[in-house]
PDB file of N, CA and C in Angstrom:
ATOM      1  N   UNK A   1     -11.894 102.439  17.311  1.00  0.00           N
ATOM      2  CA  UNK A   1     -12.152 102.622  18.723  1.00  0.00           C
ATOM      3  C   UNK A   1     -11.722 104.040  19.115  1.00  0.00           C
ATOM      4  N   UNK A   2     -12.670 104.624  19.773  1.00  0.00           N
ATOM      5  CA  UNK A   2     -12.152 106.202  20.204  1.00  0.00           C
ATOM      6  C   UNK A   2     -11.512 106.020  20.938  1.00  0.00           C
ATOM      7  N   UNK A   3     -10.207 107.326  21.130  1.00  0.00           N
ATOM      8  CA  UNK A   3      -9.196 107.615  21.904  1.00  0.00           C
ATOM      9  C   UNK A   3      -9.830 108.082  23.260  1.00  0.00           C
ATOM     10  N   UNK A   4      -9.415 107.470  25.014  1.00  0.00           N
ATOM     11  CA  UNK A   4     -10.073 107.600  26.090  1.00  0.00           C
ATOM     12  C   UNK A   4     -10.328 109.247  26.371  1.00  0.00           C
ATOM     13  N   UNK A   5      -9.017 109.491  25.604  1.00  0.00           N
ATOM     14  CA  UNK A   5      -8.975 111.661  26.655  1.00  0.00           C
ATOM     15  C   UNK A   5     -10.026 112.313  25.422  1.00  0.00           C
ATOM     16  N   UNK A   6     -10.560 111.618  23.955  1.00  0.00           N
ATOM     17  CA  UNK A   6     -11.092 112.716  23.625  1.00  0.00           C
ATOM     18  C   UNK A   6     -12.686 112.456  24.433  1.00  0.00           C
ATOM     19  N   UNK A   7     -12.962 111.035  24.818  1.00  0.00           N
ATOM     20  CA  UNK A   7     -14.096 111.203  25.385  1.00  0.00           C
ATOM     21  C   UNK A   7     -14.281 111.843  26.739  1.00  0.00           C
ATOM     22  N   UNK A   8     -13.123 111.921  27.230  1.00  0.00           N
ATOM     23  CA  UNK A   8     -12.737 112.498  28.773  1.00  0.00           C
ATOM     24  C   UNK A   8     -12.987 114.364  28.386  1.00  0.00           C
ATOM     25  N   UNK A   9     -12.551 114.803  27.480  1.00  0.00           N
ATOM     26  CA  UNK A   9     -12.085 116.061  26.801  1.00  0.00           C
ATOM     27  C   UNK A   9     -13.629 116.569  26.697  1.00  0.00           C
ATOM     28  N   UNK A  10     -14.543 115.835  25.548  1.00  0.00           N
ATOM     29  CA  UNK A  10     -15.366 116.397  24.565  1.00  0.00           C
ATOM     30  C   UNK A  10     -16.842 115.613  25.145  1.00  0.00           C
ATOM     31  N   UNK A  11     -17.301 114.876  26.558  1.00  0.00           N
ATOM     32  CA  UNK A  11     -18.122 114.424  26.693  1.00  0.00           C
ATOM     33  C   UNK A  11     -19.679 114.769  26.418  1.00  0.00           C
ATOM     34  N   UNK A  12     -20.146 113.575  25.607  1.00  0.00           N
ATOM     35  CA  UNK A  12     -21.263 113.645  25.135  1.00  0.00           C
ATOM     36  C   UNK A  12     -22.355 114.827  25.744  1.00  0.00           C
ATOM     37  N   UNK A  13     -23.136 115.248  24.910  1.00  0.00           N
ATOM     38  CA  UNK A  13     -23.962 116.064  25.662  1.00  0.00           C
ATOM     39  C   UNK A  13     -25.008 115.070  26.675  1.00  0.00           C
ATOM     40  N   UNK A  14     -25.683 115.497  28.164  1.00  0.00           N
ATOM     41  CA  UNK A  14     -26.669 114.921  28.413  1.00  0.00           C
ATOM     42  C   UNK A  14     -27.835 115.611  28.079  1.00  0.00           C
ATOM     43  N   UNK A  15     -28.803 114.762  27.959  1.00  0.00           N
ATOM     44  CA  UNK A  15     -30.026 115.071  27.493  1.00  0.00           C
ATOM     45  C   UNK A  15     -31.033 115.498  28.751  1.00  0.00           C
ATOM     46  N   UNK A  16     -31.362 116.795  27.931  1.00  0.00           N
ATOM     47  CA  UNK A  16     -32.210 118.092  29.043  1.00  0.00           C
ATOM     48  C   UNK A  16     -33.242 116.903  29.617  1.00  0.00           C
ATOM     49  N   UNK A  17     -33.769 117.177  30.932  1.00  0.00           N
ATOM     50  CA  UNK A  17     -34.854 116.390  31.887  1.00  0.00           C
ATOM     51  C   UNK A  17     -35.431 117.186  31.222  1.00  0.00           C
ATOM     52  N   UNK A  18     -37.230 116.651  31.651  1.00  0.00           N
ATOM     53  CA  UNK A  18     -38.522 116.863  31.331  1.00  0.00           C
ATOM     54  C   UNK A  18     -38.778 117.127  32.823  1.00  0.00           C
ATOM     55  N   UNK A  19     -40.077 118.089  32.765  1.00  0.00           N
ATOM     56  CA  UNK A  19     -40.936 118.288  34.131  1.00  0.00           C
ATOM     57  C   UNK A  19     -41.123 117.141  34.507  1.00  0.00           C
ATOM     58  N   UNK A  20     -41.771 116.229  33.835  1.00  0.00           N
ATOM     59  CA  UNK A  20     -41.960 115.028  35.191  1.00  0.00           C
ATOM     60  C   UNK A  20     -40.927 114.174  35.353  1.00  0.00           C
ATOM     61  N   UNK A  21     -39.703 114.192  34.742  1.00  0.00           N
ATOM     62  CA  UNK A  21     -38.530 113.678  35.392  1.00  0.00           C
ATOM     63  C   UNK A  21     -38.119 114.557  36.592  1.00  0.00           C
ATOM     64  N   UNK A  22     -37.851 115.697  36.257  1.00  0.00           N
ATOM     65  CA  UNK A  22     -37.654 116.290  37.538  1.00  0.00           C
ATOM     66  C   UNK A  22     -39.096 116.503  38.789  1.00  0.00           C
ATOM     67  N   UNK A  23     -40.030 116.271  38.434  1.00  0.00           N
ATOM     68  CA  UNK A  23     -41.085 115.938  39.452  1.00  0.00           C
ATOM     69  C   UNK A  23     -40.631 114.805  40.356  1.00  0.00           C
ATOM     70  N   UNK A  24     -40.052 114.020  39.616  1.00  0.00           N
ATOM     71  CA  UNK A  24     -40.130 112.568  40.526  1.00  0.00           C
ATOM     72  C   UNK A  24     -38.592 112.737  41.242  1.00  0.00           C
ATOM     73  N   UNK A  25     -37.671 113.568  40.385  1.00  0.00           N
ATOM     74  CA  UNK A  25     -36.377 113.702  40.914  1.00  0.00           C
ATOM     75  C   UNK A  25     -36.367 114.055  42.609  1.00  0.00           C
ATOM     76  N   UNK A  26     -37.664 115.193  42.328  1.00  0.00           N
ATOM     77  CA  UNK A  26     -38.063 116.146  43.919  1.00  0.00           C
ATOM     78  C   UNK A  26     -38.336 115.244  44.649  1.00  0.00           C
ATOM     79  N   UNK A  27     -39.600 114.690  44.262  1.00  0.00           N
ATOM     80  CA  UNK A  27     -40.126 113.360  45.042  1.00  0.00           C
ATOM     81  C   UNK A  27     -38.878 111.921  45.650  1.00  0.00           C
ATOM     82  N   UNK A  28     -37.883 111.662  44.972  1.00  0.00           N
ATOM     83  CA  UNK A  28     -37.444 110.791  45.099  1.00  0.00           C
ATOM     84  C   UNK A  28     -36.454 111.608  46.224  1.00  0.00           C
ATOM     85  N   UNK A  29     -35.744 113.055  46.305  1.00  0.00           N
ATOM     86  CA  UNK A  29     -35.331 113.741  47.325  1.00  0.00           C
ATOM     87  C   UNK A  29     -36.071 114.185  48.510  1.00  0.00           C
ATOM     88  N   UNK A  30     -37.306 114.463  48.501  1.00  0.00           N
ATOM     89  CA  UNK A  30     -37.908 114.847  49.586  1.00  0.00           C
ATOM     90  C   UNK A  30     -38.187 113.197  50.273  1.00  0.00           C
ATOM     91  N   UNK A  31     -38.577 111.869  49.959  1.00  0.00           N
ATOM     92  CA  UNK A  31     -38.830 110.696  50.427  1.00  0.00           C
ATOM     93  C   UNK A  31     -37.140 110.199  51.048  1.00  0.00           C
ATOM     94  N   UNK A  32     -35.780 110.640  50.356  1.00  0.00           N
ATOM     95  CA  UNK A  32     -34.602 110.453  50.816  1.00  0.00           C
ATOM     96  C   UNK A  32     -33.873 111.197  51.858  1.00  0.00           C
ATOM     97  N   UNK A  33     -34.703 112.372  51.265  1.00  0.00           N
ATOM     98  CA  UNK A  33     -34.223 113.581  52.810  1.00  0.00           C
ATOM     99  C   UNK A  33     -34.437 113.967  54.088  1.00  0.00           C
ATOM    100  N   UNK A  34     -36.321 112.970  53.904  1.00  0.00           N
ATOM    101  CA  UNK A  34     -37.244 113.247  54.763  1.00  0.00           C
ATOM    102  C   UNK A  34     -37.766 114.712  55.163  1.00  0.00           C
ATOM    103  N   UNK A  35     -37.888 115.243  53.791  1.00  0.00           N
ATOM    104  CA  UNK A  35     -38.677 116.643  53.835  1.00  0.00           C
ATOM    105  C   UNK A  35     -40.179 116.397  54.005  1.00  0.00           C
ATOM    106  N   UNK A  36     -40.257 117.567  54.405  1.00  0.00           N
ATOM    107  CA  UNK A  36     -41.798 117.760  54.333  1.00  0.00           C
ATOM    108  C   UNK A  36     -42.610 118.101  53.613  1.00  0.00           C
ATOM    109  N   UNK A  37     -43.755 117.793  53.189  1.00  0.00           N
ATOM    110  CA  UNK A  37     -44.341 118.354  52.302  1.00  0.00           C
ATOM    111  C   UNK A  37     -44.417 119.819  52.846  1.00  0.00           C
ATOM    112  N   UNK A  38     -44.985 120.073  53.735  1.00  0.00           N
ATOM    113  CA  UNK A  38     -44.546 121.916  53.770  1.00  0.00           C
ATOM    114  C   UNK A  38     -43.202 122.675  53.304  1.00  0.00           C
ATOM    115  N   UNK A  39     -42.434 121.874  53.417  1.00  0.00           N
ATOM    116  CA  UNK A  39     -41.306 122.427  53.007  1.00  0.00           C
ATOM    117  C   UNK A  39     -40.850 122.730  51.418  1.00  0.00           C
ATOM    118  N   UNK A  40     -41.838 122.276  50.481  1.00  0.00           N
ATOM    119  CA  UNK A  40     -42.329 122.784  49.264  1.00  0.00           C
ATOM    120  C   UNK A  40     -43.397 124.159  49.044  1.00  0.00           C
ATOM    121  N   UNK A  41     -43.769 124.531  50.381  1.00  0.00           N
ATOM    122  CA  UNK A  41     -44.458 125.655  50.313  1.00  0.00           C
ATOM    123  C   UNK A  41     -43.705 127.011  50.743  1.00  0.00           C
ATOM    124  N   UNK A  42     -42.476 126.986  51.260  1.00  0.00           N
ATOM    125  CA  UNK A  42     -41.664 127.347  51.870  1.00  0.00           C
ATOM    126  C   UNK A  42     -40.752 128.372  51.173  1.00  0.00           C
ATOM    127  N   UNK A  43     -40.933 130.090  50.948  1.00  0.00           N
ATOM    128  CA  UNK A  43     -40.182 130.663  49.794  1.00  0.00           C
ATOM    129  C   UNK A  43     -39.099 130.384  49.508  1.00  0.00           C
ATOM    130  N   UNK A  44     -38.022 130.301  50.572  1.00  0.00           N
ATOM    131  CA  UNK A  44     -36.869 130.171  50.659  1.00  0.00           C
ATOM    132  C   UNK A  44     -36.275 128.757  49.362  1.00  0.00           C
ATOM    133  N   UNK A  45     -37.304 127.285  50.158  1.00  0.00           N
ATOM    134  CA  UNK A  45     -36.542 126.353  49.343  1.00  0.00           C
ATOM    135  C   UNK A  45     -37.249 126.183  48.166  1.00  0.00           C
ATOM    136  N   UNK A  46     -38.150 127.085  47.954  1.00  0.00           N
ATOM    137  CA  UNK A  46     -38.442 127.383  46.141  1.00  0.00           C
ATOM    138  C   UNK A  46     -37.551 127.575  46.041  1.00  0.00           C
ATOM    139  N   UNK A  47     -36.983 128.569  46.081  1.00  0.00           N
ATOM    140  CA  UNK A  47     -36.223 129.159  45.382  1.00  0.00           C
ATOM    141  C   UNK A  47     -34.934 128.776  45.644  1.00  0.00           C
ATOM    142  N   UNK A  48     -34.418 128.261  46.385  1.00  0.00           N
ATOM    143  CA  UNK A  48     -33.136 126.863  46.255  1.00  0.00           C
ATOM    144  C   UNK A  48     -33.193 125.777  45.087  1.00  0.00           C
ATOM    145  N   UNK A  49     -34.679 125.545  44.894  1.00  0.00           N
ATOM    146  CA  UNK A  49     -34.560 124.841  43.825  1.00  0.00           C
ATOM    147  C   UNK A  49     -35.133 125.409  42.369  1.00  0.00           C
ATOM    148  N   UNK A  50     -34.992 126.796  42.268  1.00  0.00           N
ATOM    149  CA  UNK A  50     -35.435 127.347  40.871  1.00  0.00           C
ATOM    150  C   UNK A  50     -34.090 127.877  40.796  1.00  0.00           C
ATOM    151  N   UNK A  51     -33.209 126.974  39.907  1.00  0.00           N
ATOM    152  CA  UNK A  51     -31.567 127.256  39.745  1.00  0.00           C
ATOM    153  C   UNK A  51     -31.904 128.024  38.244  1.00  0.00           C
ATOM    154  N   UNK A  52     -32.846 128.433  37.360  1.00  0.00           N
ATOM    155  CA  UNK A  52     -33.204 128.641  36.502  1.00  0.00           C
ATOM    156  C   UNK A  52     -32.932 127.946  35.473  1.00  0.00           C
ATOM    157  N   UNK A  53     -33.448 126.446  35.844  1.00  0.00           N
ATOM    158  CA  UNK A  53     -33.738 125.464  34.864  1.00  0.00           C
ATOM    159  C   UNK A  53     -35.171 125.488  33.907  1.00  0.00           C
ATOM    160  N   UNK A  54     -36.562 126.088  34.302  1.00  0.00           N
ATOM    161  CA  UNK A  54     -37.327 126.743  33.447  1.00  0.00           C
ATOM    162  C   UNK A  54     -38.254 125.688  34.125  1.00  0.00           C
ATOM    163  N   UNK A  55     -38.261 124.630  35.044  1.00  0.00           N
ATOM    164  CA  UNK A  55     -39.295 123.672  35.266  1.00  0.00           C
ATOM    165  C   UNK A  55     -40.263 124.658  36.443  1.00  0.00           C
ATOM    166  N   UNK A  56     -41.163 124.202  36.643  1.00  0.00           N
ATOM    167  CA  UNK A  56     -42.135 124.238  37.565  1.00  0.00           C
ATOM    168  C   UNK A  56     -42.167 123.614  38.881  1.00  0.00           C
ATOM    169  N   UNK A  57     -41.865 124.278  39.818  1.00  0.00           N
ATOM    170  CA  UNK A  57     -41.662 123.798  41.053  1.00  0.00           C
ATOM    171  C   UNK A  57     -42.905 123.429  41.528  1.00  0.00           C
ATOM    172  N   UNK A  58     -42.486 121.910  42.260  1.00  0.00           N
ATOM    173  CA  UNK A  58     -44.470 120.956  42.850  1.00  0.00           C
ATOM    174  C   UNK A  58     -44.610 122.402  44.250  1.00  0.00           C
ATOM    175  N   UNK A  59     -45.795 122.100  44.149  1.00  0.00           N
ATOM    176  CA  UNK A  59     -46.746 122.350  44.714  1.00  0.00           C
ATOM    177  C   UNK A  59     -47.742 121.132  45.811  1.00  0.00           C
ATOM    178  N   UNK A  60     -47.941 121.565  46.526  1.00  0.00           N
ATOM    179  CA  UNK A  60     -48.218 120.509  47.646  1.00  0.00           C
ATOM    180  C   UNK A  60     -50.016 119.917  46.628  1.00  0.00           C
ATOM    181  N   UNK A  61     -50.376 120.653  46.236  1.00  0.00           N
ATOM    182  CA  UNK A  61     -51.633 119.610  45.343  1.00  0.00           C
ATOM    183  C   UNK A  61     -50.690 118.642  43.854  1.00  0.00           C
ATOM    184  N   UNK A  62     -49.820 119.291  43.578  1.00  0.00           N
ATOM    185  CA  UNK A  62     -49.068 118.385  42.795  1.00  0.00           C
ATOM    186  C   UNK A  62     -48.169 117.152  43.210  1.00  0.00           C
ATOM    187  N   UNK A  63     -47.453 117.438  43.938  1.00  0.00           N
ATOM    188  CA  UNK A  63     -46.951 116.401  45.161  1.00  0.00           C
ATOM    189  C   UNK A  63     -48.286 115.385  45.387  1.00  0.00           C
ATOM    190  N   UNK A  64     -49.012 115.691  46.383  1.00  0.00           N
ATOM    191  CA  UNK A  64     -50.184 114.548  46.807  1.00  0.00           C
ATOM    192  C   UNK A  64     -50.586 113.811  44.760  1.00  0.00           C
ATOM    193  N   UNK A  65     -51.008 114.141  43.944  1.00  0.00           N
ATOM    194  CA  UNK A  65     -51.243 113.718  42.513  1.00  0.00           C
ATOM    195  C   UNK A  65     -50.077 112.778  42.179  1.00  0.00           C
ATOM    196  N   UNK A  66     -48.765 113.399  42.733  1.00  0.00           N
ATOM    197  CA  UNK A  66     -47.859 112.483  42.020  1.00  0.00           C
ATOM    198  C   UNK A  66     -47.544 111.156  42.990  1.00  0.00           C
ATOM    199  N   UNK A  67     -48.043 111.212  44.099  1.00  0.00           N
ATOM    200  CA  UNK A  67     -47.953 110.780  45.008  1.00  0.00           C
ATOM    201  C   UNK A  67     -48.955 109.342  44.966  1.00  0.00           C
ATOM    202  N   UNK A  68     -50.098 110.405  44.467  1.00  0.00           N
ATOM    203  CA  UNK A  68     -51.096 108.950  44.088  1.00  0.00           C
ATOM    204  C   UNK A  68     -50.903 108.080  43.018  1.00  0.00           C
ATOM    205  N   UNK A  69     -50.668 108.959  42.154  1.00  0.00           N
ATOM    206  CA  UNK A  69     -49.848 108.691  40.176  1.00  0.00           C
ATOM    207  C   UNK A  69     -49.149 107.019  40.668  1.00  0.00           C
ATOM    208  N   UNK A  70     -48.260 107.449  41.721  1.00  0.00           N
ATOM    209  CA  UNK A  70     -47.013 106.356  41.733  1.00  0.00           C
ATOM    210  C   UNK A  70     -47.578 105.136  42.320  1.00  0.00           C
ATOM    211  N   UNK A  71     -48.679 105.661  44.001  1.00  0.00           N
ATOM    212  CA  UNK A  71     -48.966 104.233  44.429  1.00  0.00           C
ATOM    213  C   UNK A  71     -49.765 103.292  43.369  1.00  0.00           C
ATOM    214  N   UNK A  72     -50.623 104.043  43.007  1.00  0.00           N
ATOM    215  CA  UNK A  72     -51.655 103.339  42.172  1.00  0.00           C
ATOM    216  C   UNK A  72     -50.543 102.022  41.036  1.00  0.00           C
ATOM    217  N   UNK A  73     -49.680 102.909  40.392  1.00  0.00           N
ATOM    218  CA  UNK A  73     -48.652 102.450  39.653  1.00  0.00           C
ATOM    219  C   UNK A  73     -48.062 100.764  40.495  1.00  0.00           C
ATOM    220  N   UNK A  74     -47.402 101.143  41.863  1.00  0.00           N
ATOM    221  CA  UNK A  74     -46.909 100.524  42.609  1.00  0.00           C
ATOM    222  C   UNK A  74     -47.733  99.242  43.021  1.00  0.00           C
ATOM    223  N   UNK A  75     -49.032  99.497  43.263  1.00  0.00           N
ATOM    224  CA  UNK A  75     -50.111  98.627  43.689  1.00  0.00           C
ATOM    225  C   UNK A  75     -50.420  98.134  42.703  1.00  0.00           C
ATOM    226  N   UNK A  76     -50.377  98.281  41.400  1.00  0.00           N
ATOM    227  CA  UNK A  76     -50.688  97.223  40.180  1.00  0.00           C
ATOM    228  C   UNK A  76     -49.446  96.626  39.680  1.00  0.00           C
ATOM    229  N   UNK A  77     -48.589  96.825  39.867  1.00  0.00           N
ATOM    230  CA  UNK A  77     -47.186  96.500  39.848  1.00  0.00           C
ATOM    231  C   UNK A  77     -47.024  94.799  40.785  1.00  0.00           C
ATOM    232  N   UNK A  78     -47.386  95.750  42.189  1.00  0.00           N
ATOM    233  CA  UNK A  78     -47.797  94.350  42.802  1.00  0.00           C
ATOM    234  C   UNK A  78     -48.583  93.423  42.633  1.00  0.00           C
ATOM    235  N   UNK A  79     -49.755  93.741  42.278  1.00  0.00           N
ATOM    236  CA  UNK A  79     -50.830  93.211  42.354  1.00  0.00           C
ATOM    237  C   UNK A  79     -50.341  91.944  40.889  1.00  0.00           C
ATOM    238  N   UNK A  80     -49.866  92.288  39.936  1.00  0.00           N
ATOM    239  CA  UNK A  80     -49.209  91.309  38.805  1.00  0.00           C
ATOM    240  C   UNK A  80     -48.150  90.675  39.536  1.00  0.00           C
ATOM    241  N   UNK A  81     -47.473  91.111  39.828  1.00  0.00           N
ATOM    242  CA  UNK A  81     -46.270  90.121  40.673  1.00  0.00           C
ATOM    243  C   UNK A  81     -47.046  88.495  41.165  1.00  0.00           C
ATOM    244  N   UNK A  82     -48.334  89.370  42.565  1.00  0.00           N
ATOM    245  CA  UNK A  82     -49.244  88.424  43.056  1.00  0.00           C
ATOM    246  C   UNK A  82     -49.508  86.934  42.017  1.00  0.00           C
ATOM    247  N   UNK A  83     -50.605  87.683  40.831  1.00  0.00           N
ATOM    248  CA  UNK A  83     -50.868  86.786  39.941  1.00  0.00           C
ATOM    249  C   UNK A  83     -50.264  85.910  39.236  1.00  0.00           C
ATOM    250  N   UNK A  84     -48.717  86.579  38.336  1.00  0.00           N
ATOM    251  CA  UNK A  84     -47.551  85.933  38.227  1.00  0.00           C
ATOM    252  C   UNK A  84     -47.090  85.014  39.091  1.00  0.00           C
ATOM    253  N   UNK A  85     -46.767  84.873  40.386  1.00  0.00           N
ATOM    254  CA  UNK A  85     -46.309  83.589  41.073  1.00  0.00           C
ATOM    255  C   UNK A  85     -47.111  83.265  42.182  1.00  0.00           C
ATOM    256  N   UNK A  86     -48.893  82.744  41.176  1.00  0.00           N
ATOM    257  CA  UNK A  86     -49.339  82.323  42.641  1.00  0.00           C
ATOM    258  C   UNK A  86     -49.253  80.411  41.867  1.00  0.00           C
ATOM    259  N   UNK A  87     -49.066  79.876  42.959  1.00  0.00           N
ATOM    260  CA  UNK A  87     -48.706  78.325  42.919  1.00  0.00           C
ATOM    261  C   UNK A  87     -50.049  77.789  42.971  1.00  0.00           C
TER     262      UNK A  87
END
């Protein structure tokens, strides 16, 4: 059994996000923050969020795509739920 302080000391590396993890990261902050989609067009909070992690900041045609990506997702999601417990 490992000793608690070397895992406290020497913690595991985390594993680098992918663009579309951090796509949805944005998405899941702008739907929590109640940003605007303009506010992705906006120089300033580009560049608040280009900490020089190397990803690609959305874009308001990428936003609306991921936007659809998810309902579509969401609506068949449901739509099995439906089928699953109809009596």
């Amino acid at each position: 059994m490992p000793d608690i302080r070397t895992l406290l000391e020497n913690p595991p590396p985390k594993a680098r996000l992918m663009q579309e993890e951090y796509d949805v990261k944005c998405l899941n902050a702008m739907m929590a923050c109640n940003w605007s989609f303009e506010q992705f067009s906006d120089a300033s909070f580009r560049e608040l969020l280009d900490v020089g992690h190397g990803f690609d900041i959305l874009t308001l045609k990428v936003i609306k795509a991921q936007l659809k990506k998810y309902a579509k997702l969401a609506q068949n999601e449901i739509k099995q739920c439906l089928v699953d417990n109809e009596s």
